[in-house]
Protein backbone atom coordinates (compact mmCIF):
# COMPACT_ATOMS: atom_id res chain seq x y z
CA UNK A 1 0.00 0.00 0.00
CA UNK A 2 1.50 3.59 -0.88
CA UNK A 3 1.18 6.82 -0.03
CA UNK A 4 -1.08 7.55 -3.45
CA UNK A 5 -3.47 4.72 -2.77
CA UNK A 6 -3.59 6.00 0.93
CA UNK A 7 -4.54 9.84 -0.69
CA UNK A 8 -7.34 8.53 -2.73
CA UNK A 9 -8.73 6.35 0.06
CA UNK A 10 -8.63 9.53 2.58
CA UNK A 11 -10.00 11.79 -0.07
CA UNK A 12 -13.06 9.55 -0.29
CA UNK A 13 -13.68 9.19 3.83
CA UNK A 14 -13.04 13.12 3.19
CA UNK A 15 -15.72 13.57 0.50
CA UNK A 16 -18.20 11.34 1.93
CA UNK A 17 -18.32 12.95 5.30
CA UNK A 18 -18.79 16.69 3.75
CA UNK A 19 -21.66 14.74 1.51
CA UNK A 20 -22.83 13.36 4.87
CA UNK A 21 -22.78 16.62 6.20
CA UNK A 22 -24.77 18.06 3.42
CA UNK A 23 -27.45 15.27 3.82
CA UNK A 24 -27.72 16.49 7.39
CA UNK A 25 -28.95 19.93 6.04
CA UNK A 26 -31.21 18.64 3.20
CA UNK A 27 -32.65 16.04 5.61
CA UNK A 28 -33.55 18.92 8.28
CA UNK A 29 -34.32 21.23 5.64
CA UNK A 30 -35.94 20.01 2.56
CA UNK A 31 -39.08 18.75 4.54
CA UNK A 32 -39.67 22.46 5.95
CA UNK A 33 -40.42 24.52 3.32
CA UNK A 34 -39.96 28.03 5.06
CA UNK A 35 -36.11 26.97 4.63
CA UNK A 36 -33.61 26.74 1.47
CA UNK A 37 -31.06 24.35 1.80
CA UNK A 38 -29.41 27.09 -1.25
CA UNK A 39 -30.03 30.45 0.30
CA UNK A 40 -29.79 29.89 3.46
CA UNK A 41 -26.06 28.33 3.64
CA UNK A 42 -25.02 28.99 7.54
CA UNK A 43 -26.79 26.52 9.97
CA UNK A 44 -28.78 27.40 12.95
CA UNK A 45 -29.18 26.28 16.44
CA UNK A 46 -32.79 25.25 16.48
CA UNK A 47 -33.84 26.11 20.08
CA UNK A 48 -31.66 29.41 20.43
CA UNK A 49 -30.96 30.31 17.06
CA UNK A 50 -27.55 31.10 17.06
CA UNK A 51 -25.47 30.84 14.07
CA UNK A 52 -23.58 28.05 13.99
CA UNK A 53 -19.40 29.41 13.45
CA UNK A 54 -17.77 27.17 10.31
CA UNK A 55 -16.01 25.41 12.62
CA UNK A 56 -18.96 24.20 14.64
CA UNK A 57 -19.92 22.57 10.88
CA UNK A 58 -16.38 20.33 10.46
CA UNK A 59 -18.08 17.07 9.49
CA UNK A 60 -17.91 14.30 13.23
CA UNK A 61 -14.96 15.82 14.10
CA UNK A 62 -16.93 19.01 15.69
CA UNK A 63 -19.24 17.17 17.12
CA UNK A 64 -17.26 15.12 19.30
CA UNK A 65 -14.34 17.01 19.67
CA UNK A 66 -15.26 20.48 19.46
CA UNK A 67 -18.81 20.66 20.41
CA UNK A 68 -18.97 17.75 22.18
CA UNK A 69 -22.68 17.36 21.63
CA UNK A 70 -23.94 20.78 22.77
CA UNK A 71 -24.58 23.62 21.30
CA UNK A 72 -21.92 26.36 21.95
CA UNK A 73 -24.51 28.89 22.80
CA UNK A 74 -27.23 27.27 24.87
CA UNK A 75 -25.74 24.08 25.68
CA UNK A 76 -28.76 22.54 24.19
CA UNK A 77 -28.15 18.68 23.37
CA UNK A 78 -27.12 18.07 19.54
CA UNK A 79 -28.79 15.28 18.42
CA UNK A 80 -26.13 11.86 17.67
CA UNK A 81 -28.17 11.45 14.82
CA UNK A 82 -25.99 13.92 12.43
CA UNK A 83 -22.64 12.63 13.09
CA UNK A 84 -24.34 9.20 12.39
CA UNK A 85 -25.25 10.20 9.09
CA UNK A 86 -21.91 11.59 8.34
CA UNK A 87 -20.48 8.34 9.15
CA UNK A 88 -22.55 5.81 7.58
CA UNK A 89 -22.03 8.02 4.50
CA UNK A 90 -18.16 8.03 4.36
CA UNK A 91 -18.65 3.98 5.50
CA UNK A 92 -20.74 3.57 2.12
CA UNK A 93 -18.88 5.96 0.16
CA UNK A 94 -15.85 3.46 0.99
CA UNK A 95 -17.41 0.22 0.66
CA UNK A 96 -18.71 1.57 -3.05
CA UNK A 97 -15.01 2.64 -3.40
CA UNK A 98 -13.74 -1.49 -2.77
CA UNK A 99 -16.76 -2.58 -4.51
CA UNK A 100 -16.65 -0.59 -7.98
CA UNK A 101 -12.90 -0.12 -8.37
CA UNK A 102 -10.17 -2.78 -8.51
CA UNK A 103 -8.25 -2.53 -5.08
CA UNK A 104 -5.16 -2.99 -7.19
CA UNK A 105 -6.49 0.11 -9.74
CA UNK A 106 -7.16 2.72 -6.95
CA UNK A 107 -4.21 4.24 -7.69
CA UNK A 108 -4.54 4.51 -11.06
CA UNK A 109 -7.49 6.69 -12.75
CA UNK A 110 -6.89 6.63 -16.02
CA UNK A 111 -6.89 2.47 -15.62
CA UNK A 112 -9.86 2.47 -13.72
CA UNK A 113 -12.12 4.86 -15.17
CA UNK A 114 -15.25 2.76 -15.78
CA UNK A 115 -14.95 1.89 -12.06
CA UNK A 116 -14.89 5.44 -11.19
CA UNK A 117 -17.60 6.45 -13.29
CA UNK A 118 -19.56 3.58 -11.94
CA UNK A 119 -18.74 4.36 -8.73
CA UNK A 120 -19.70 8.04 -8.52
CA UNK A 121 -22.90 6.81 -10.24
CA UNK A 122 -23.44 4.77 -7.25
CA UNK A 123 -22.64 7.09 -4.69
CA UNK A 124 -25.12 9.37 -6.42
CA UNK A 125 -28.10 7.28 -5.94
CA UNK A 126 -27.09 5.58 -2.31
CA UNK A 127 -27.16 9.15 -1.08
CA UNK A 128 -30.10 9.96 -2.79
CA UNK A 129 -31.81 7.53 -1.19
CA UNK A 130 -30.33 7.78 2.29
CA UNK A 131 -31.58 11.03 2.41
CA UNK A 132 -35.13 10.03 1.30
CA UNK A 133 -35.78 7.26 3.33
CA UNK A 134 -34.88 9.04 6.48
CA UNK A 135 -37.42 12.08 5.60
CA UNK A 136 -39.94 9.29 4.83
CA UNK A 137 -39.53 7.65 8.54
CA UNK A 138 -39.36 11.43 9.65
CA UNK A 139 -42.13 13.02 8.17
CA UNK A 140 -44.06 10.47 6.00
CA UNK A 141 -42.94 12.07 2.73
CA UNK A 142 -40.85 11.86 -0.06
CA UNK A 143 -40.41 15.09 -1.39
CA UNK A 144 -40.73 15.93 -4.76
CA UNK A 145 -37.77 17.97 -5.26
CA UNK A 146 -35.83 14.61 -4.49
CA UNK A 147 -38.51 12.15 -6.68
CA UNK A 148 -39.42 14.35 -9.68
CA UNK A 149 -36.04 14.98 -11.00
CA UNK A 150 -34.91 11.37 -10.29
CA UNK A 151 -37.72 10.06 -12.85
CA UNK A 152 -36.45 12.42 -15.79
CA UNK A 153 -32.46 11.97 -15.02
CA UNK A 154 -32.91 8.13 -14.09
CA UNK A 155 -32.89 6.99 -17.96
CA UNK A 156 -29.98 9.20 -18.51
CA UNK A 157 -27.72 8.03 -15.76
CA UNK A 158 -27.95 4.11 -17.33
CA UNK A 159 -27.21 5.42 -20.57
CA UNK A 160 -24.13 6.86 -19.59
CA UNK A 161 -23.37 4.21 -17.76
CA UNK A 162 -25.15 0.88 -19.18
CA UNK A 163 -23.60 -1.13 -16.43
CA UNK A 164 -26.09 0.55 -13.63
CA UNK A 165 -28.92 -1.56 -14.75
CA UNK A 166 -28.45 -5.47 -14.06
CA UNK A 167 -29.59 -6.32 -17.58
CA UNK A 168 -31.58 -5.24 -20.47
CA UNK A 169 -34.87 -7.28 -20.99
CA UNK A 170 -35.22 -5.39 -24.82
CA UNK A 171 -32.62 -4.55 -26.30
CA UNK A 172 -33.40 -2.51 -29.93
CA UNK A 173 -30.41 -1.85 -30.76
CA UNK A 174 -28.82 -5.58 -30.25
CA UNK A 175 -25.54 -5.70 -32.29
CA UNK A 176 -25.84 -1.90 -33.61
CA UNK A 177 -22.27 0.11 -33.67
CA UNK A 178 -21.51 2.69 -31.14
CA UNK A 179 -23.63 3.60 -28.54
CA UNK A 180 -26.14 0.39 -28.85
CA UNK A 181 -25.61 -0.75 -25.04
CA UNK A 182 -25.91 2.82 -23.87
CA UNK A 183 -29.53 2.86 -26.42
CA UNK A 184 -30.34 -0.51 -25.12
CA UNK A 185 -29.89 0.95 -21.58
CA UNK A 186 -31.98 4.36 -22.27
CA UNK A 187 -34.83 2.12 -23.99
CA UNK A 188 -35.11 0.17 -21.09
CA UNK A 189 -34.68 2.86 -18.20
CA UNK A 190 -37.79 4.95 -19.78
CA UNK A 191 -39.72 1.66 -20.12
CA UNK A 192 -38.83 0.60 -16.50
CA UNK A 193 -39.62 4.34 -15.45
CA UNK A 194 -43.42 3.99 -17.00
CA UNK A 195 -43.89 0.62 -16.19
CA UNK A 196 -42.74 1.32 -12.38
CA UNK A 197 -44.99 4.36 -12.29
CA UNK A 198 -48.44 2.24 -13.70
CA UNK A 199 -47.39 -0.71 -11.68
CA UNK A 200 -47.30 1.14 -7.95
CA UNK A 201 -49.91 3.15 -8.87
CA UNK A 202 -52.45 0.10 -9.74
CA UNK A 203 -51.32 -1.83 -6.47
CA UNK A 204 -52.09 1.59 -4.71
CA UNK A 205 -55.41 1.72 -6.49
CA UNK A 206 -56.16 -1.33 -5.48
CA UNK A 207 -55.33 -1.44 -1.98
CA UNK A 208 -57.40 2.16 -1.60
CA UNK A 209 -60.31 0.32 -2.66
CA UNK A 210 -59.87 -2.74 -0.93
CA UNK A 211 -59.25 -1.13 2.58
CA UNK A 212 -61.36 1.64 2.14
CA UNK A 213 -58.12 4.58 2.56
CA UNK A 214 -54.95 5.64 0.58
CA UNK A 215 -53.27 1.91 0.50
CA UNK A 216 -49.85 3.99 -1.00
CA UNK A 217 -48.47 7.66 -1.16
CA UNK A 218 -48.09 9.14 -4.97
CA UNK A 219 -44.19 9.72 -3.23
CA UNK A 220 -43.71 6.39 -3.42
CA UNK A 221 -45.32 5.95 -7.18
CA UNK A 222 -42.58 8.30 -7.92
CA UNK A 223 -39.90 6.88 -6.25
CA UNK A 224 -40.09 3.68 -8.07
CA UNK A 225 -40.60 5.45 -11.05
CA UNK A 226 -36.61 6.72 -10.56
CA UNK A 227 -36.11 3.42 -9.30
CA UNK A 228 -37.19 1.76 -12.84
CA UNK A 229 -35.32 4.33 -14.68
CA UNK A 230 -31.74 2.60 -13.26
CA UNK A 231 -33.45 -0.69 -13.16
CA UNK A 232 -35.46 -1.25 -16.07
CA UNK A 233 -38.18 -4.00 -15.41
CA UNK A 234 -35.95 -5.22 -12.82
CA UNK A 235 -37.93 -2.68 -10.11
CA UNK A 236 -40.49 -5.59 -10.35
CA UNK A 237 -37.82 -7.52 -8.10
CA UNK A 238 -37.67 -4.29 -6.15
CA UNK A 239 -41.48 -4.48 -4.91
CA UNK A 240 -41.18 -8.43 -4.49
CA UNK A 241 -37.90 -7.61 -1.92
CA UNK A 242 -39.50 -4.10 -0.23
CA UNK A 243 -42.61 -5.89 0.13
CA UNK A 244 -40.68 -8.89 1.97
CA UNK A 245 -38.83 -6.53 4.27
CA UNK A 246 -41.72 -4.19 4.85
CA UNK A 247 -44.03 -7.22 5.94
CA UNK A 248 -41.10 -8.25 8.64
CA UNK A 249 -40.73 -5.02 9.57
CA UNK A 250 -44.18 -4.06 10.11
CA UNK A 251 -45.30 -7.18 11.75
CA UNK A 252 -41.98 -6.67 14.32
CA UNK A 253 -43.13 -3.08 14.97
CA UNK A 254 -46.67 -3.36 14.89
CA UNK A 255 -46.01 -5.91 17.88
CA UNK A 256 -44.00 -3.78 20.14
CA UNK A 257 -46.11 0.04 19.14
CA UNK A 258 -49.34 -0.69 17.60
CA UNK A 259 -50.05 2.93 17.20
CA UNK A 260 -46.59 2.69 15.05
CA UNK A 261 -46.71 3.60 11.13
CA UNK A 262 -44.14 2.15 8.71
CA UNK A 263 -43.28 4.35 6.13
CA UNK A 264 -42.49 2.03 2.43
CA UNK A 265 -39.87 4.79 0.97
CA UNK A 266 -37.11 2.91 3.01
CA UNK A 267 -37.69 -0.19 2.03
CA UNK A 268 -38.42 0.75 -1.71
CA UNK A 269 -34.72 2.17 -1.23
CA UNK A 270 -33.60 -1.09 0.77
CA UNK A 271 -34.60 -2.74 -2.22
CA UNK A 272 -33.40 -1.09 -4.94
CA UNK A 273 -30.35 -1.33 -2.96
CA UNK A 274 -30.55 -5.01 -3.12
CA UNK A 275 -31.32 -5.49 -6.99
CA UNK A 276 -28.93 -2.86 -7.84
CA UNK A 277 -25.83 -4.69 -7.05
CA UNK A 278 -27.41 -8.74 -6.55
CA UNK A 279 -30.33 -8.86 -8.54
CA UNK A 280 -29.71 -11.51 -11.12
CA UNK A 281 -28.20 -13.83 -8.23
CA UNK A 282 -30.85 -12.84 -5.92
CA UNK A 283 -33.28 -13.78 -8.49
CA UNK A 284 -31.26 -16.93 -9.72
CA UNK A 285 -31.77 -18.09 -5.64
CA UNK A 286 -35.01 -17.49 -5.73
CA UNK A 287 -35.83 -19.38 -8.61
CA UNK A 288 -33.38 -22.10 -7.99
CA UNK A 289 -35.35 -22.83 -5.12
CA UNK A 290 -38.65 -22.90 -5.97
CA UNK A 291 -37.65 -25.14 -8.31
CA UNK A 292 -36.48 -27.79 -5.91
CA UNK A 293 -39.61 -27.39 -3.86
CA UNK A 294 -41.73 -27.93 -6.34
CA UNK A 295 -39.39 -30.90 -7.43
CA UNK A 296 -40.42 -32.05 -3.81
């Protein structure tokens, strides 16, 4: 290991605890609409107001060093939950890092490139999502300044990078020169994107009618709709694995607070998560065994 690999690794950790940092203020922010997470850039004490000093904002490193959990002018309590965020952000930003790029290409840029490119790709949606699926269990929504651009710039992220999308179910432009896996990949991310939106929506219908109240938010009609952008028809596996989680989930809570609501945008993002980087071996499993049960 030299002292080049050990620059790129720190500049990650670096860069994904200022983007955890940032989450922090469009997490507190985006939800309250008297705020601007562009216009307002200093942050605020919210029980005395005071502005916070930039060095109050230095990503974990204030909080437990500087601040030590209080703010500097009222001593009010900071909540853990920020550095938290900060850290599980730089932790992901790594693990992308050893996931996408060849440990033996950090170094090396130019090399690497597609695992970059794939990589910042990645990082791009994980925090996306993050961010959205703590507002959901916040607030119970998914705003659409997060979901509405996703749907339009979904398609366009998997056809600059084709390998985003497990695999193309119709591919047009099958043995074409040039850009044909980056057409196949648009094709099917604005298919997926449509099909997403029509599918949630008619389970939603459905549910409204059958229980008699809104079964489904239209946040999370437009979440998968992003979702099937990257995905393609794969977000059908998406559903299948957030509805799995959701139903463990919900029974486990529902037993200890009964008054408790589970919000779905997490586990739509828990499950895009999933597909995403396992889906065609998830999906092999899956079939694999129902195979040898029904063998049985």
């Amino acid at each position: 290991m030299d002292w080049i690999y050990s620059l790129v690794v720190g500049f990650v950790a670096v860069l994904g605890l200022l983007v955890g940092s940032f989450l922090n203020v469009v997490i507190y922010r985006l939800p309250r609409e008297c705020l601007s997470i562009w216009r307002q850039t200093r942050s605020r004490c919210p029980r005395c107001g005071v502005q916070l000093r930039w060095f109050d904002n230095i990503p974990l490193l204030s909080y437990v060093i500087l601040l030590r959990g209080r703010c500097r002018g009222c001593g009010a309590r900071i909540s853990w939950r920020y550095p938290l965020v900060e850290l599980v952000t730089c932790l992901v930003f790594l693990g992308l890092l050893f996931l996408d790029v060849p440990q033996e290409q950090i170094r090396y840029i130019d090399l690497a490139f597609g695992g970059w490119r794939l990589w910042a790709m990645h990082v791009l949606i994980t925090s996306t999502l993050f961010a959205l699926s703590v507002i959901d269990y916040d607030y119970r929504i998914l705003p659409d300044a997060l979901t509405k651009p996703s749907i339009a710039i979904a398609p366009f992220l998997v056809f600059l990078v084709p390998e985003l999308m497990p695999s193309t179910f119709w591919e047009p432009f099958a043995g074409g020169e040039g850009w044909s896996p980056n057409l196949n990949a648009l094709v099917n991310g604005v298919m997926g994107a449509g099909a997403a939106m029509g599918t949630l929506w008619s389970i939603g219908w459905l549910g409204s009618k059958a229980f008699r109240k809104p079964a489904m938010g239209l946040g999370d009609v437009k979440l998968l709709a992003g979702m099937g952008g990257i995905l393609g028809l794969w977000f059908l596996l998406v559903i299948v694995v957030a509805s799995f989680a959701g139903s463990i989930i919900g029974l486990i809570v529902l037993a200890i607070r009964k008054d408790r609501y589970v919000p779905f945008g997490p586990f739509l993002a828990f499950g895009m998560m999933v597909v995403m980087f396992r889906g065609p071996q998830l999906l092999e499993s899956v079939l694999d065994f129902m195979s040898r049960g029904a063998a049985h």
